[in-house]
N, C-alpha and C. Protein backbone atom coordinates (compact mmCIF):
# COMPACT_ATOMS: atom_id res chain seq x y z
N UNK A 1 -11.16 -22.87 17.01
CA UNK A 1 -11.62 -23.02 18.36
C UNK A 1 -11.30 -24.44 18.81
N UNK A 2 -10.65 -24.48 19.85
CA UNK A 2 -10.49 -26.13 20.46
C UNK A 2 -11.66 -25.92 21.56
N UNK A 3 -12.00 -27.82 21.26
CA UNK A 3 -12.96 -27.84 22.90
C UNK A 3 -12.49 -29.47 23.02
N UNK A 4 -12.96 -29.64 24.65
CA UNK A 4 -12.46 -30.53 25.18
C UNK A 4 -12.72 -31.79 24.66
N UNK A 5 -14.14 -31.97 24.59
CA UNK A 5 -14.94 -32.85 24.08
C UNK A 5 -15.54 -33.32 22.80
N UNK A 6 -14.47 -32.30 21.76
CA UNK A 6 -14.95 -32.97 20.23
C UNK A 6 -13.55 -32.21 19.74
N UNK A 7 -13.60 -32.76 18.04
CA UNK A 7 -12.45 -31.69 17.26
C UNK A 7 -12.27 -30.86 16.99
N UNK A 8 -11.01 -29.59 16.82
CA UNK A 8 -11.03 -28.34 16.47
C UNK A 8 -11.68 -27.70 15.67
N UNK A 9 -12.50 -26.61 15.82
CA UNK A 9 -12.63 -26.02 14.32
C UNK A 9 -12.12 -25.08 13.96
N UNK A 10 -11.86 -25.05 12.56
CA UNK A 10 -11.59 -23.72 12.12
C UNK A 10 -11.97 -22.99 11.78
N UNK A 11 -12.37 -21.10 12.47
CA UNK A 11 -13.21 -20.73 11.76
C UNK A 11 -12.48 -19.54 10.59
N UNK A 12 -13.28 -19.14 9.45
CA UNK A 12 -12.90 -17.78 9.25
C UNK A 12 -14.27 -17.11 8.62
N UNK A 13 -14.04 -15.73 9.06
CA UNK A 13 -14.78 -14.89 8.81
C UNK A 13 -15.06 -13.63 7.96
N UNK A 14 -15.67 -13.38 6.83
CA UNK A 14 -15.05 -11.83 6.35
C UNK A 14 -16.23 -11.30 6.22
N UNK A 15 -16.37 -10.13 6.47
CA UNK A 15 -17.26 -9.36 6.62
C UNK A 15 -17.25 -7.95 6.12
N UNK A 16 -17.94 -7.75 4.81
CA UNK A 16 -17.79 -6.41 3.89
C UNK A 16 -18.72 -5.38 3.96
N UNK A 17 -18.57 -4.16 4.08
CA UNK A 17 -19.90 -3.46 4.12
C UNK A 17 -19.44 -2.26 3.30
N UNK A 18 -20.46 -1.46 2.83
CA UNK A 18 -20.23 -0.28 2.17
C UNK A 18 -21.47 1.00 2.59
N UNK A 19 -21.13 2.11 3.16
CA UNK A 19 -22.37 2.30 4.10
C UNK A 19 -21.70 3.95 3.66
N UNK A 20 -23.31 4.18 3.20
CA UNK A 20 -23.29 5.85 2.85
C UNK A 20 -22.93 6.55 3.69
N UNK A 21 -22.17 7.96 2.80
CA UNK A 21 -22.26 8.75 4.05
C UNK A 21 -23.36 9.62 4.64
N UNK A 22 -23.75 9.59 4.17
CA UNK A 22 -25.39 10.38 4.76
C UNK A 22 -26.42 9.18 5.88
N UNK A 23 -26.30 7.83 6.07
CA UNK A 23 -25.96 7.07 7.14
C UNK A 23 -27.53 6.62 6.38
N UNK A 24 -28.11 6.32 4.89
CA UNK A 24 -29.02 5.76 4.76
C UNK A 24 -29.41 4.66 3.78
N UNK A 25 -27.65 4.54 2.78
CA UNK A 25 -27.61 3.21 2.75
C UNK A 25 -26.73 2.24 2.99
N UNK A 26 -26.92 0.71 3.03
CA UNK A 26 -25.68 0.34 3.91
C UNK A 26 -26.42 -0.88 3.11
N UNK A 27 -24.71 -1.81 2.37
CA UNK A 27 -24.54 -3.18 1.92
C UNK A 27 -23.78 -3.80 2.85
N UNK A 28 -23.97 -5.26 2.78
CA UNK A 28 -23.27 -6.06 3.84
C UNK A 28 -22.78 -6.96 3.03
N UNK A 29 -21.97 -8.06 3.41
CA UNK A 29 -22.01 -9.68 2.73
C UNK A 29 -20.92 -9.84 3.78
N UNK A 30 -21.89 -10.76 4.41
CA UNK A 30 -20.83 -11.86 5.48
C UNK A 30 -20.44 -13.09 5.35
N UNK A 31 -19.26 -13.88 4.82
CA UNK A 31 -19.11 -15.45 4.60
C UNK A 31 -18.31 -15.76 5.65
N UNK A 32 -18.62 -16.82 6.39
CA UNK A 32 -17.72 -17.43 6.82
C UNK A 32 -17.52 -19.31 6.58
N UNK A 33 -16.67 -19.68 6.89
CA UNK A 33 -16.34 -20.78 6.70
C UNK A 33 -15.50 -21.84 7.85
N UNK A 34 -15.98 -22.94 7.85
CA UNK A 34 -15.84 -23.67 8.72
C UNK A 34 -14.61 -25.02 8.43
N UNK A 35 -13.85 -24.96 8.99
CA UNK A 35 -12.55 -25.81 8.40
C UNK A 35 -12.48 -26.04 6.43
N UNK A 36 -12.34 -24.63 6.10
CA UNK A 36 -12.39 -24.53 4.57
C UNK A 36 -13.96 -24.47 4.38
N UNK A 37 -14.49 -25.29 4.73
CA UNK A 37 -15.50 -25.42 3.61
C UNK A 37 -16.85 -24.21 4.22
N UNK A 38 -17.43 -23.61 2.99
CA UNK A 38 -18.44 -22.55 2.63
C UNK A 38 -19.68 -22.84 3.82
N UNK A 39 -19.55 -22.13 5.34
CA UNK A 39 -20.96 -22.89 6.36
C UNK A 39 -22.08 -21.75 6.18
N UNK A 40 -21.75 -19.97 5.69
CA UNK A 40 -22.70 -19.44 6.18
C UNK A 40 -22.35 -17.96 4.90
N UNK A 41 -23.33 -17.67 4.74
CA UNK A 41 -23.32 -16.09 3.73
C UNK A 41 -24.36 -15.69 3.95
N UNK A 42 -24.65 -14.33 4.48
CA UNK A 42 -25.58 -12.90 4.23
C UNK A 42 -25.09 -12.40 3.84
N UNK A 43 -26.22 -11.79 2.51
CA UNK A 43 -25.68 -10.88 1.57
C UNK A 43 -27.13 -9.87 1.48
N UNK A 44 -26.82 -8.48 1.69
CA UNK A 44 -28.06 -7.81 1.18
C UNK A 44 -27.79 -6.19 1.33
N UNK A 45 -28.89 -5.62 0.84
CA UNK A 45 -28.91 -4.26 1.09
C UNK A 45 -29.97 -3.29 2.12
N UNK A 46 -29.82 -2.55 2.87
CA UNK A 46 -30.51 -2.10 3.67
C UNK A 46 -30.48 -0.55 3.71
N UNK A 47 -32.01 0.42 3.32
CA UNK A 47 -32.23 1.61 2.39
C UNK A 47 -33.30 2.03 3.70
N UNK A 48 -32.65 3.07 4.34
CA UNK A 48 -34.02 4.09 5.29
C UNK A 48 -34.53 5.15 4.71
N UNK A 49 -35.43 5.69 4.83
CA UNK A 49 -36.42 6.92 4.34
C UNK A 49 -36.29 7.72 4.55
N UNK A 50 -35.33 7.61 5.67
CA UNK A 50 -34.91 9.49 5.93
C UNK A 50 -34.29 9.10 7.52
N UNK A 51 -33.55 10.51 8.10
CA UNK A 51 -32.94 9.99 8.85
C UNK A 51 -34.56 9.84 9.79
N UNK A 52 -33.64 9.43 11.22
CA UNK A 52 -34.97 8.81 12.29
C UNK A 52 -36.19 8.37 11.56
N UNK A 53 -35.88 7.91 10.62
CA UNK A 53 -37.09 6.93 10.09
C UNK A 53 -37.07 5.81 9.51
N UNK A 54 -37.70 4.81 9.68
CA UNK A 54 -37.69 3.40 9.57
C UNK A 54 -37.21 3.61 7.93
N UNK A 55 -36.96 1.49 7.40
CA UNK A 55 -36.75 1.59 6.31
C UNK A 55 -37.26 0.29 5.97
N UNK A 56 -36.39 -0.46 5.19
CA UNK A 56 -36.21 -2.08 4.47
C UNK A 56 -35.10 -2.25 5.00
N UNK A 57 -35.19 -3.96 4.85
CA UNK A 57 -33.64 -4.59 4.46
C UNK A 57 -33.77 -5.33 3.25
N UNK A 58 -33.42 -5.85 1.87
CA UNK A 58 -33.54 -6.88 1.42
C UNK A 58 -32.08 -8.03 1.19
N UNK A 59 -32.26 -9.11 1.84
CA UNK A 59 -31.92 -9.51 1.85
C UNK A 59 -31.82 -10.78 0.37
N UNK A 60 -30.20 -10.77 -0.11
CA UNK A 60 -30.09 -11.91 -0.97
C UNK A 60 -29.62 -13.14 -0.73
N UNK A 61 -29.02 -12.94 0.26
CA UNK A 61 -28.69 -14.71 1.03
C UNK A 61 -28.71 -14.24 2.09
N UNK A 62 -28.79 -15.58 2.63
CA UNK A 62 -28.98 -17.26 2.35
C UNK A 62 -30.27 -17.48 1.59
N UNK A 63 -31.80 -16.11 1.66
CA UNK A 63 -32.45 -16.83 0.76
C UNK A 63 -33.05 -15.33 0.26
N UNK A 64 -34.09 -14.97 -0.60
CA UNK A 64 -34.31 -13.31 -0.58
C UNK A 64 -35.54 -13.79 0.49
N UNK A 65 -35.71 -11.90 1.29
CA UNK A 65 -35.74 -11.12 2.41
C UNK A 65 -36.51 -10.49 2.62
N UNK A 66 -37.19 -9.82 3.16
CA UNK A 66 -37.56 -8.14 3.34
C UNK A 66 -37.86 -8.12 4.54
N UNK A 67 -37.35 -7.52 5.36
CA UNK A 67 -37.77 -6.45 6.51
C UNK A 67 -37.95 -5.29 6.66
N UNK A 68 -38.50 -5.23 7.64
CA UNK A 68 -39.04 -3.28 7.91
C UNK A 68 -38.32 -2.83 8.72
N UNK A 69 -37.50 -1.67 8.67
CA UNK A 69 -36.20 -1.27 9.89
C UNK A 69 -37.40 -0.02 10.73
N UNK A 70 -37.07 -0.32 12.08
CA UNK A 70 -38.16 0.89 13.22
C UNK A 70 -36.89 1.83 12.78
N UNK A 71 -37.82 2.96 13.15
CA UNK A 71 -37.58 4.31 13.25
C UNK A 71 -36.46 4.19 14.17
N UNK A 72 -35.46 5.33 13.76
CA UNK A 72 -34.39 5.72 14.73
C UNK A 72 -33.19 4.48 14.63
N UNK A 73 -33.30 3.54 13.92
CA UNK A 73 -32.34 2.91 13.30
C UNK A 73 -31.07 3.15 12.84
N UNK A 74 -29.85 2.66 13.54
CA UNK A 74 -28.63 3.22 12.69
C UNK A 74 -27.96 2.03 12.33
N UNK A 75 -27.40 2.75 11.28
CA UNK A 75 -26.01 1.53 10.83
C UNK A 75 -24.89 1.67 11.31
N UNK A 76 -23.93 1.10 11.06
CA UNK A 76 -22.17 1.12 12.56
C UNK A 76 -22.05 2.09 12.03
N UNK A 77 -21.52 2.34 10.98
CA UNK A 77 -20.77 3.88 10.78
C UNK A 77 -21.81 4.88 11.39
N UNK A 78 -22.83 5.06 11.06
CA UNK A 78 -23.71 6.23 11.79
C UNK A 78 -23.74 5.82 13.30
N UNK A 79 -23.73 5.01 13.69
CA UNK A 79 -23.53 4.29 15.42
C UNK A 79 -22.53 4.97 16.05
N UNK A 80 -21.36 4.88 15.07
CA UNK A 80 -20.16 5.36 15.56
C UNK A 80 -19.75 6.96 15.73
N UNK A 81 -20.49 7.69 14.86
CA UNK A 81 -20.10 8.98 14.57
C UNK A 81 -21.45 9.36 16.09
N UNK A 82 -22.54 8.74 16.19
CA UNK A 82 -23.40 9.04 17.32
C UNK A 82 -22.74 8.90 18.91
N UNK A 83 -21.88 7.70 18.67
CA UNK A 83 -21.43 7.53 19.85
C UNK A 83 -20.14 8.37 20.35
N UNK A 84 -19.64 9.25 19.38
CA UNK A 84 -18.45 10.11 19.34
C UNK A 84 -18.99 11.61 19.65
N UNK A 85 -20.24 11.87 19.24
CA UNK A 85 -20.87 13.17 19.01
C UNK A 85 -21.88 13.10 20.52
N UNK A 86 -21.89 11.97 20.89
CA UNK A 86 -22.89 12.01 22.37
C UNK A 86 -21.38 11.71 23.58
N UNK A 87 -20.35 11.04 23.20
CA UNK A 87 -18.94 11.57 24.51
C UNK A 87 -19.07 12.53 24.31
N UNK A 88 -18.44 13.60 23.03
CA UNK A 88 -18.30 14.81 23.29
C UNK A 88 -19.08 15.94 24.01
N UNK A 89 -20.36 15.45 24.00
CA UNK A 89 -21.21 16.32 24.36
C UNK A 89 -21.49 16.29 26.08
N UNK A 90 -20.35 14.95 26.56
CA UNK A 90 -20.69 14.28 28.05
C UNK A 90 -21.25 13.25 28.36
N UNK A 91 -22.47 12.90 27.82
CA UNK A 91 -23.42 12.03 28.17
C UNK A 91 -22.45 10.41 28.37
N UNK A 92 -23.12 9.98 29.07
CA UNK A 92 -22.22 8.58 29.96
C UNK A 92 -22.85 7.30 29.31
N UNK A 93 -24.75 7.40 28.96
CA UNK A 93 -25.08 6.25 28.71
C UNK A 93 -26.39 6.72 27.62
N UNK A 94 -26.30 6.22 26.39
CA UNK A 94 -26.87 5.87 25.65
C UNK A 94 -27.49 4.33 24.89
N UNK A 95 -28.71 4.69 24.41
CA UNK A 95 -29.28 2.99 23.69
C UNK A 95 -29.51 3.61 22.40
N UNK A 96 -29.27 2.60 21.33
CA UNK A 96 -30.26 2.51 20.15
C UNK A 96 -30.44 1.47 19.34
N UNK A 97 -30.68 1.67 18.36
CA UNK A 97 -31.25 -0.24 17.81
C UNK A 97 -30.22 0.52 16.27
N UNK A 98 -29.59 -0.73 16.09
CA UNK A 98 -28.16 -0.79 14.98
C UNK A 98 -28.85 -2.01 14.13
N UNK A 99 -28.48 -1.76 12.94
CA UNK A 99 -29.03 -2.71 12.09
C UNK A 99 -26.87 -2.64 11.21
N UNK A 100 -26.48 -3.97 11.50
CA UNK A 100 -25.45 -4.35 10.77
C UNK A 100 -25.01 -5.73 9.62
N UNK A 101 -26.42 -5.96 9.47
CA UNK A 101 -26.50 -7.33 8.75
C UNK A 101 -25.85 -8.76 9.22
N UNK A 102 -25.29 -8.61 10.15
CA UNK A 102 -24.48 -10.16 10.73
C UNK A 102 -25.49 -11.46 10.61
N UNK A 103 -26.87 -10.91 11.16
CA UNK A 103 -27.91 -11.99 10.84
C UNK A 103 -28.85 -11.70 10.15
N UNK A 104 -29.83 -12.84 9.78
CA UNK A 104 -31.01 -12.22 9.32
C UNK A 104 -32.05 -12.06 10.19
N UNK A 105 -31.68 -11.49 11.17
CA UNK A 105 -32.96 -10.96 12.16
C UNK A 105 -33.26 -9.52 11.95
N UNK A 106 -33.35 -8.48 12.28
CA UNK A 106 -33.56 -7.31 12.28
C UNK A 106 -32.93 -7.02 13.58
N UNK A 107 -32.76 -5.46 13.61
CA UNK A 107 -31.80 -4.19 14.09
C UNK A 107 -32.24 -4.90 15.66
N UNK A 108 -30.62 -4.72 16.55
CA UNK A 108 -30.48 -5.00 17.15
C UNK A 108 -30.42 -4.06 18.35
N UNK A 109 -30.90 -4.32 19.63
CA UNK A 109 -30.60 -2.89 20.87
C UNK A 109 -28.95 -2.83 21.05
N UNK A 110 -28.79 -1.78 21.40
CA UNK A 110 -27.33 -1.67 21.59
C UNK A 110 -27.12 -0.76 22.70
N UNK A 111 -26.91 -1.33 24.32
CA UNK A 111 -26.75 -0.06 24.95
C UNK A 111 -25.41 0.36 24.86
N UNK A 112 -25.01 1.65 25.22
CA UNK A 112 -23.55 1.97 25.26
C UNK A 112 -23.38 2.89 26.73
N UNK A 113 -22.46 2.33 27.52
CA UNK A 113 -21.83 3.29 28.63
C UNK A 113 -20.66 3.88 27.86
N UNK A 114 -20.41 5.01 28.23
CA UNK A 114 -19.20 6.06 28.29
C UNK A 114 -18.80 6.43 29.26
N UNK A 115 -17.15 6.29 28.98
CA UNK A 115 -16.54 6.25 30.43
C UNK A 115 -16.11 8.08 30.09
N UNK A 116 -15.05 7.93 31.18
CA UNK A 116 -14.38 9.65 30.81
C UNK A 116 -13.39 9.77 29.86
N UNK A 117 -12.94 10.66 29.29
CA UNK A 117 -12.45 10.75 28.10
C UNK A 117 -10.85 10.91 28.90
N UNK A 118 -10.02 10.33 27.77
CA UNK A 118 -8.61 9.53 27.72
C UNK A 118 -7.90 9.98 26.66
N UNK A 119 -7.00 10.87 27.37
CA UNK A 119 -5.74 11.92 26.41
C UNK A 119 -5.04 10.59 25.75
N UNK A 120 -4.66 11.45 24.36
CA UNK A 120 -3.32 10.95 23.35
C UNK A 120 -2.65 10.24 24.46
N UNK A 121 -2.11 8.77 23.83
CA UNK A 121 -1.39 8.03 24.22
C UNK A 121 0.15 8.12 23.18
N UNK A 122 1.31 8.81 23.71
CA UNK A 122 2.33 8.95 23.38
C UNK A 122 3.20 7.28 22.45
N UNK A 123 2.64 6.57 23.49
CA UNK A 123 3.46 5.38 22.73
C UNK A 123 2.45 4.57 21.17
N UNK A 124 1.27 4.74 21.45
CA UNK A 124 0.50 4.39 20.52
C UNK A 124 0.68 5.71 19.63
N UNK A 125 1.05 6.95 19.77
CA UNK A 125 1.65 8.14 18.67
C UNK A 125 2.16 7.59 17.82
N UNK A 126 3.24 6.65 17.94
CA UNK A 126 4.99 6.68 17.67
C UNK A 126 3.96 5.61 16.19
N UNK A 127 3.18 4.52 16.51
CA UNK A 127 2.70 3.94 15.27
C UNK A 127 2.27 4.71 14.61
N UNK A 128 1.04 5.73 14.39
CA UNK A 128 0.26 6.19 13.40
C UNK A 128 0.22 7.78 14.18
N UNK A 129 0.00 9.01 13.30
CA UNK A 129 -0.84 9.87 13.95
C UNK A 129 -2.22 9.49 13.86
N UNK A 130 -2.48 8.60 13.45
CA UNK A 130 -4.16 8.54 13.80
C UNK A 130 -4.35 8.00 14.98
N UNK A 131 -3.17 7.20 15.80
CA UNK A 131 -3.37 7.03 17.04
C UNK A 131 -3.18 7.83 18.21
N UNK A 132 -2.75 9.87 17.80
CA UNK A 132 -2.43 10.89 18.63
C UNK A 132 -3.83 11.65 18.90
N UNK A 133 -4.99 10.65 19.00
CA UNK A 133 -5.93 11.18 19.53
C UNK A 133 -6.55 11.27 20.93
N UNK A 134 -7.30 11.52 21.74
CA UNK A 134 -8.38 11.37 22.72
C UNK A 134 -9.09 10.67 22.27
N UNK A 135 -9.84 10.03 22.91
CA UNK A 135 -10.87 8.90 23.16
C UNK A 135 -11.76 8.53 24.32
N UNK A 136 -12.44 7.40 24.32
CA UNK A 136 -13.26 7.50 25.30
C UNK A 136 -13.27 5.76 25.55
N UNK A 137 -13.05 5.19 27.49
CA UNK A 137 -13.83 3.98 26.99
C UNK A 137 -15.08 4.08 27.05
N UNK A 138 -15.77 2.74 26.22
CA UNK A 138 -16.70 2.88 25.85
C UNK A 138 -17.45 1.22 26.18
N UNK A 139 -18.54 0.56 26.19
CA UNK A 139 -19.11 -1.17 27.14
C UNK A 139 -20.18 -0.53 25.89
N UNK A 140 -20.21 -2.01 25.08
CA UNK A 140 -21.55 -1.59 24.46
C UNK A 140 -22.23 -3.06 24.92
N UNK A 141 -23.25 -2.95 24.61
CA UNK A 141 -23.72 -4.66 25.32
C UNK A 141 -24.69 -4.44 23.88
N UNK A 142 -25.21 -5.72 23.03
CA UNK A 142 -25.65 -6.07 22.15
C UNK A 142 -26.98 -6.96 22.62
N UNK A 143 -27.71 -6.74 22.50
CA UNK A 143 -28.97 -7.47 23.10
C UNK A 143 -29.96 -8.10 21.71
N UNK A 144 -30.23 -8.81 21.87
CA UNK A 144 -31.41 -9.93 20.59
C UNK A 144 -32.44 -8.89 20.32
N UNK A 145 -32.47 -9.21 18.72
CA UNK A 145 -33.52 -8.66 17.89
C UNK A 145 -35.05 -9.03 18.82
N UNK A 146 -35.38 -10.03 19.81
CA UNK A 146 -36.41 -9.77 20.53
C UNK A 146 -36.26 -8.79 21.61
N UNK A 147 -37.27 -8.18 21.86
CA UNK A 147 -37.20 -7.10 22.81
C UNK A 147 -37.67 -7.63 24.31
N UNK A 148 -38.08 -8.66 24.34
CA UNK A 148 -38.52 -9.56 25.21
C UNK A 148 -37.21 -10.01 26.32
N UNK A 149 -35.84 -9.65 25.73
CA UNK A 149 -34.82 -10.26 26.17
C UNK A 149 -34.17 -9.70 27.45
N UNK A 150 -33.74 -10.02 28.46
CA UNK A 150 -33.31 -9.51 29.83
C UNK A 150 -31.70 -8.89 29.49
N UNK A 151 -30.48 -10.02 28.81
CA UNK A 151 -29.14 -9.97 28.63
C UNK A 151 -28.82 -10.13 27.35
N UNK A 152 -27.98 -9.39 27.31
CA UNK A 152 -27.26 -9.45 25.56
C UNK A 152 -26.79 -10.54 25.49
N UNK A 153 -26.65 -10.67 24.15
CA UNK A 153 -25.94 -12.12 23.58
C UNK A 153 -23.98 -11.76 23.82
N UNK A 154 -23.94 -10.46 23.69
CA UNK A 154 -22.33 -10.23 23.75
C UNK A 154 -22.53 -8.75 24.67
N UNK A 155 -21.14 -8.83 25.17
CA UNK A 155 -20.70 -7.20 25.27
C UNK A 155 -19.31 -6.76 24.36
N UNK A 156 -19.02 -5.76 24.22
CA UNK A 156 -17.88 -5.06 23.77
C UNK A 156 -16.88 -4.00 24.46
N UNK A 157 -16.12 -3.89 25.36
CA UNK A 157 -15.40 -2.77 25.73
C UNK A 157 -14.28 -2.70 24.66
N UNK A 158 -14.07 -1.01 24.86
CA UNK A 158 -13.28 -0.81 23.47
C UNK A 158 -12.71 0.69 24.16
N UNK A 159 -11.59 0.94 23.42
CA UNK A 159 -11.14 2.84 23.64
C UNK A 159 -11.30 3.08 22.31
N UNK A 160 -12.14 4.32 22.29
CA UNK A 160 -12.67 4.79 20.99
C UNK A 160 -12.28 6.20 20.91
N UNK A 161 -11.45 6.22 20.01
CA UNK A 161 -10.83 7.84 19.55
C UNK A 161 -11.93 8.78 18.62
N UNK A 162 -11.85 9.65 18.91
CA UNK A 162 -12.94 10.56 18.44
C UNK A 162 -12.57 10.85 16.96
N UNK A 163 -11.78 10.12 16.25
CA UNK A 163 -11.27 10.23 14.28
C UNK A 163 -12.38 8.26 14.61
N UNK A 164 -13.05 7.75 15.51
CA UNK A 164 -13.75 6.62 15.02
C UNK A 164 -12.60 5.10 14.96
N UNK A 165 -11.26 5.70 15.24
CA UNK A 165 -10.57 4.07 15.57
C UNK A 165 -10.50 3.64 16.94
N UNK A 166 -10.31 2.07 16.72
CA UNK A 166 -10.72 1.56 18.60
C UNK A 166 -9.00 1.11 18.47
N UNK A 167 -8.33 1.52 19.24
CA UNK A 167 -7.11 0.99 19.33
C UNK A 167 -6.86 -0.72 20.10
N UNK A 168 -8.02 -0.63 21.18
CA UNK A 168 -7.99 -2.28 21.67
C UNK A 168 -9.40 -2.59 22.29
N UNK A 169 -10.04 -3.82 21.73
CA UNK A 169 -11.08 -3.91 22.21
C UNK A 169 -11.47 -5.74 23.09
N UNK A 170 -12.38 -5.90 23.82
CA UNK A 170 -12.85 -7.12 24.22
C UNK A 170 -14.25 -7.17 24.08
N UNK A 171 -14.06 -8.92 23.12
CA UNK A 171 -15.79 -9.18 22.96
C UNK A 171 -15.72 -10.26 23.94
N UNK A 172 -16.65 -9.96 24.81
CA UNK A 172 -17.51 -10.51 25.99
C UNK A 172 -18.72 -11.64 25.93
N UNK A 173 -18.43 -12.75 25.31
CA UNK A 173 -19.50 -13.40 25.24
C UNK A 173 -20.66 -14.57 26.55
N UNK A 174 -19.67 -14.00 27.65
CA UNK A 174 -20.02 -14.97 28.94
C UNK A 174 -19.52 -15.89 29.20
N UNK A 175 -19.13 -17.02 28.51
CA UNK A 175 -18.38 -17.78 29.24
C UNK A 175 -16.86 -17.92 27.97
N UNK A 176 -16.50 -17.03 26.75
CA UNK A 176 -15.31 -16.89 27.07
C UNK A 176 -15.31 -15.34 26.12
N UNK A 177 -13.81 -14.53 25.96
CA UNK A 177 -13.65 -13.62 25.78
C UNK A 177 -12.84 -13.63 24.44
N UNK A 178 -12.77 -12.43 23.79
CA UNK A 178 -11.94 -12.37 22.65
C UNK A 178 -11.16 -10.84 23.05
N UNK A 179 -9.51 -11.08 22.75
CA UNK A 179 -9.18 -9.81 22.73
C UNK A 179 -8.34 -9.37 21.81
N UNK A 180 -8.79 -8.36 21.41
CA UNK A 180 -8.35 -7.84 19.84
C UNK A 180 -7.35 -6.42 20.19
N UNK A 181 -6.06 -6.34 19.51
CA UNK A 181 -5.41 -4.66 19.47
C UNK A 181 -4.61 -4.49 18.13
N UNK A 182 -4.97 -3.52 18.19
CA UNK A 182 -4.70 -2.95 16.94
C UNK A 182 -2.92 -2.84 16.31
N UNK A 183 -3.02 -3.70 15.91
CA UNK A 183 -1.31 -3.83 15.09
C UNK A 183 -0.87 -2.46 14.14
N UNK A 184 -1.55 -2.07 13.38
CA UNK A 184 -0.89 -1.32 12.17
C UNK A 184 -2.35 -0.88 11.44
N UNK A 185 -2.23 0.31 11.23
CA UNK A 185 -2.91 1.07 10.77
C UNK A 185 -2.40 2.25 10.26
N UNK A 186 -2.83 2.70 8.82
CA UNK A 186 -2.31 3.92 7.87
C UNK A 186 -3.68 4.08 6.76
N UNK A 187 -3.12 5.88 7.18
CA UNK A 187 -4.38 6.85 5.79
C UNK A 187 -4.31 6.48 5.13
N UNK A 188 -5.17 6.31 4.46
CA UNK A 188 -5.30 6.23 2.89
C UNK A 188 -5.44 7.70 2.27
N UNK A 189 -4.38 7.98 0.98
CA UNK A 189 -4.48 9.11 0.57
C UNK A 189 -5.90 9.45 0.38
N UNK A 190 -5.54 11.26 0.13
CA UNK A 190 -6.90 11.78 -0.54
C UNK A 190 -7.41 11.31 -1.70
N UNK A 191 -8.20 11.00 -2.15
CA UNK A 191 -8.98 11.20 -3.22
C UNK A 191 -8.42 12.05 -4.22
N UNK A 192 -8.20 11.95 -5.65
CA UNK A 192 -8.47 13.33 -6.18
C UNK A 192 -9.45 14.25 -7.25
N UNK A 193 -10.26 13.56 -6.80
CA UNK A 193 -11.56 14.38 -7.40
C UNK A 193 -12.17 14.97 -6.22
């Protein structure tokens, strides 16, 4: 990041998760680092009781944790398969509270608009068939673990294909933007067990 008034930084970021498929457990570990050197790590695991029902988080860094996740809680992958299964069905605008470990606060509101749904794009074909899908755009706005809060800390617009890939998205933070598209993407074989 350059700014006018002090020196560059550099950031980098990696961010790992491993998230059941039954959408009730989900590991995180986020490091990032600030011109090389080690500025930030969450690391933990987060276990619900059943679906639409609250859970834990425990957290192992930055220090150990515990929170209580409210009811109706999802993690991204279950976020995502909700937000694919509520276009299909029509609906334009949905909320729910996403728990993705980025901080150590607890599950975050997440509203989502849905726009109208958006045929196979022929030239994005020619890269992947996973890009010969329909999709939807989609504005999610991310709002603070307080509920007290008027405006999200970010927004997200994205085109979201109903196989769950965003071919190009923008994070919206208010006074500047990030825009991300998707270079290269390929299946990973089957399994064979």
């Amino acid at each position: 990041m350059g700014y006018a008034e002090s020196a560059d930084v550099s950031i980098a970021s990696n961010f790992v998760t491993w998230e059941a498929k039954d959408g009730l457990r989900y590991r995180f570990n986020q490091k990032e680092t600030r011109n090389g050197t080690d500025s930030d790590e969450i690391r933990g695991e987060a276990k619900l009781d059943g679906p639409d029902k609250g859970g834990a988080v425990e957290f192992e860094k930055p220090q150990p944790k515990s929170l209580k996740l409210p009811a109706s809680v999802l993690f991204p992958s279950a976020h995502t398969i909700f937000l694919i299964d509520k276009a299909q069905a029509g609906e334009n605008f949905i909320s729910r509270q996403i728990f993705d470990g980025a901080t150590v606060e607890n599950a975050v509101l997440v509203s989502a608009v849905i726009g109208a749904k958006v045929e196979p794009d022929a030239d994005a074909a020619k890269k992947s068939p996973l890009l010969n899908r329909p999709g939807w755009r989609v504005r999610l706005a991310f709002f603070p673990a307080d509920q007290k809060a008027e405006k999200p800390d970010y927004e997200l617009g994205m085109l979201l294909l109903d196989n769950g890939v965003s071919r190009d998205m923008v994070i919206d933070y208010g006074e500047y933007s990030i825009r991300a598209k998707l270079d290269d993407i390929e299946a990973l074989p089957k399994p064979g067990c």
